[in-house]
Protein backbone atom coordinates (compact mmCIF):
# COMPACT_ATOMS: atom_id res chain seq x y z
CA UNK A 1 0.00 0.00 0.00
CA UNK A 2 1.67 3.47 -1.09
CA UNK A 3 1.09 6.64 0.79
CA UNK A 4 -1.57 7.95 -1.65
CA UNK A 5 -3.67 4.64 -0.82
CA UNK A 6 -3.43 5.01 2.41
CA UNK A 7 -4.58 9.17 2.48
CA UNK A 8 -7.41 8.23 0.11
CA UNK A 9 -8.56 5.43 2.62
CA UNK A 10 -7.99 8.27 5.59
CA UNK A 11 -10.19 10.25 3.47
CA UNK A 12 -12.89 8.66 3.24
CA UNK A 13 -13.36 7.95 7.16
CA UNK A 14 -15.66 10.06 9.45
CA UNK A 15 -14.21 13.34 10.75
CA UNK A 16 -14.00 11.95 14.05
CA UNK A 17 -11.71 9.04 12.89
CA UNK A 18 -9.66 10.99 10.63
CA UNK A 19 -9.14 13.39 13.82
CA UNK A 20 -7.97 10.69 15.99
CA UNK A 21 -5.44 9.85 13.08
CA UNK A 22 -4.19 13.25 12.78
CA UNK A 23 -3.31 13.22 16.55
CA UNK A 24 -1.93 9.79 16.58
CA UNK A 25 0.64 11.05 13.86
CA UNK A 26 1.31 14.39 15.90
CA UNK A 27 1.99 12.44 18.94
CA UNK A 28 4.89 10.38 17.23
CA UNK A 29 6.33 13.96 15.91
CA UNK A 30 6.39 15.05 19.59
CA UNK A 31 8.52 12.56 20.80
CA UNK A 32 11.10 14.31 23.52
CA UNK A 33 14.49 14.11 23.26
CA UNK A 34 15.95 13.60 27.38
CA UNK A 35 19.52 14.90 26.37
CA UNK A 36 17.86 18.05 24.66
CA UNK A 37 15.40 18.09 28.14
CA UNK A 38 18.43 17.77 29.96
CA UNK A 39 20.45 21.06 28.51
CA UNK A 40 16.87 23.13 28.22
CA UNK A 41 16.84 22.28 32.43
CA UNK A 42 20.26 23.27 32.94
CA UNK A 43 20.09 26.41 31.13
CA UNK A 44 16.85 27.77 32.33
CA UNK A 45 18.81 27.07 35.83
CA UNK A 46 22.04 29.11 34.97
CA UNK A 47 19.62 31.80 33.52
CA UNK A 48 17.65 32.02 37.03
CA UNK A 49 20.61 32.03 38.62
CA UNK A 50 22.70 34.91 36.59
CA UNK A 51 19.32 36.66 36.97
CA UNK A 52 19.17 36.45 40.52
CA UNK A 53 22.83 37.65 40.67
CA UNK A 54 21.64 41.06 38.71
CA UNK A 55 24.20 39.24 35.53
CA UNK A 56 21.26 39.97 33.17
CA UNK A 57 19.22 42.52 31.85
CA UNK A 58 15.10 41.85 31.39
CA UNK A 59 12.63 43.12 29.20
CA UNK A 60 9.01 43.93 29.67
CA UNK A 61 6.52 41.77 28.24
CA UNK A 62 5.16 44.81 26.75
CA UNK A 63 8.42 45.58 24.91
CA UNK A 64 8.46 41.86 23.85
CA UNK A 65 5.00 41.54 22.47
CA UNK A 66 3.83 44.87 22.51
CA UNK A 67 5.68 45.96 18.88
């Protein structure tokens, strides 16, 4: 069965079904990476800490999102 067999047979099953599918196939794209977890923990703690120390300079949220 090629890909295009198998998205014509997705397409013809109920919305509900087709949704389940669709999240099924996001989940597997979302799959975490504990080395990449690992660094993203260790850096948000060297952040708080150099922030905490007065090492780093902040923005408002208003000067992020606000432009």
């Amino acid at each position: 069965m090629s890909i295009n067999d198998i998205i014509e047979e997705a397409l013809t099953l109920s919305p509900k079904d087709r949704y389940l599918i669709i999240e099924k196939l996001h989940e597997s794209l979302n799959v975490s990476n504990p080395e990449v977890e690992k660094a993203w923990i260790e850096e948000s703690i060297r952040r708080s800490k150099a922030y905490e120390r007065g090492e780093l300079e902040t923005v408002t949220y208003e000067e992020v999102f606000g432009k």
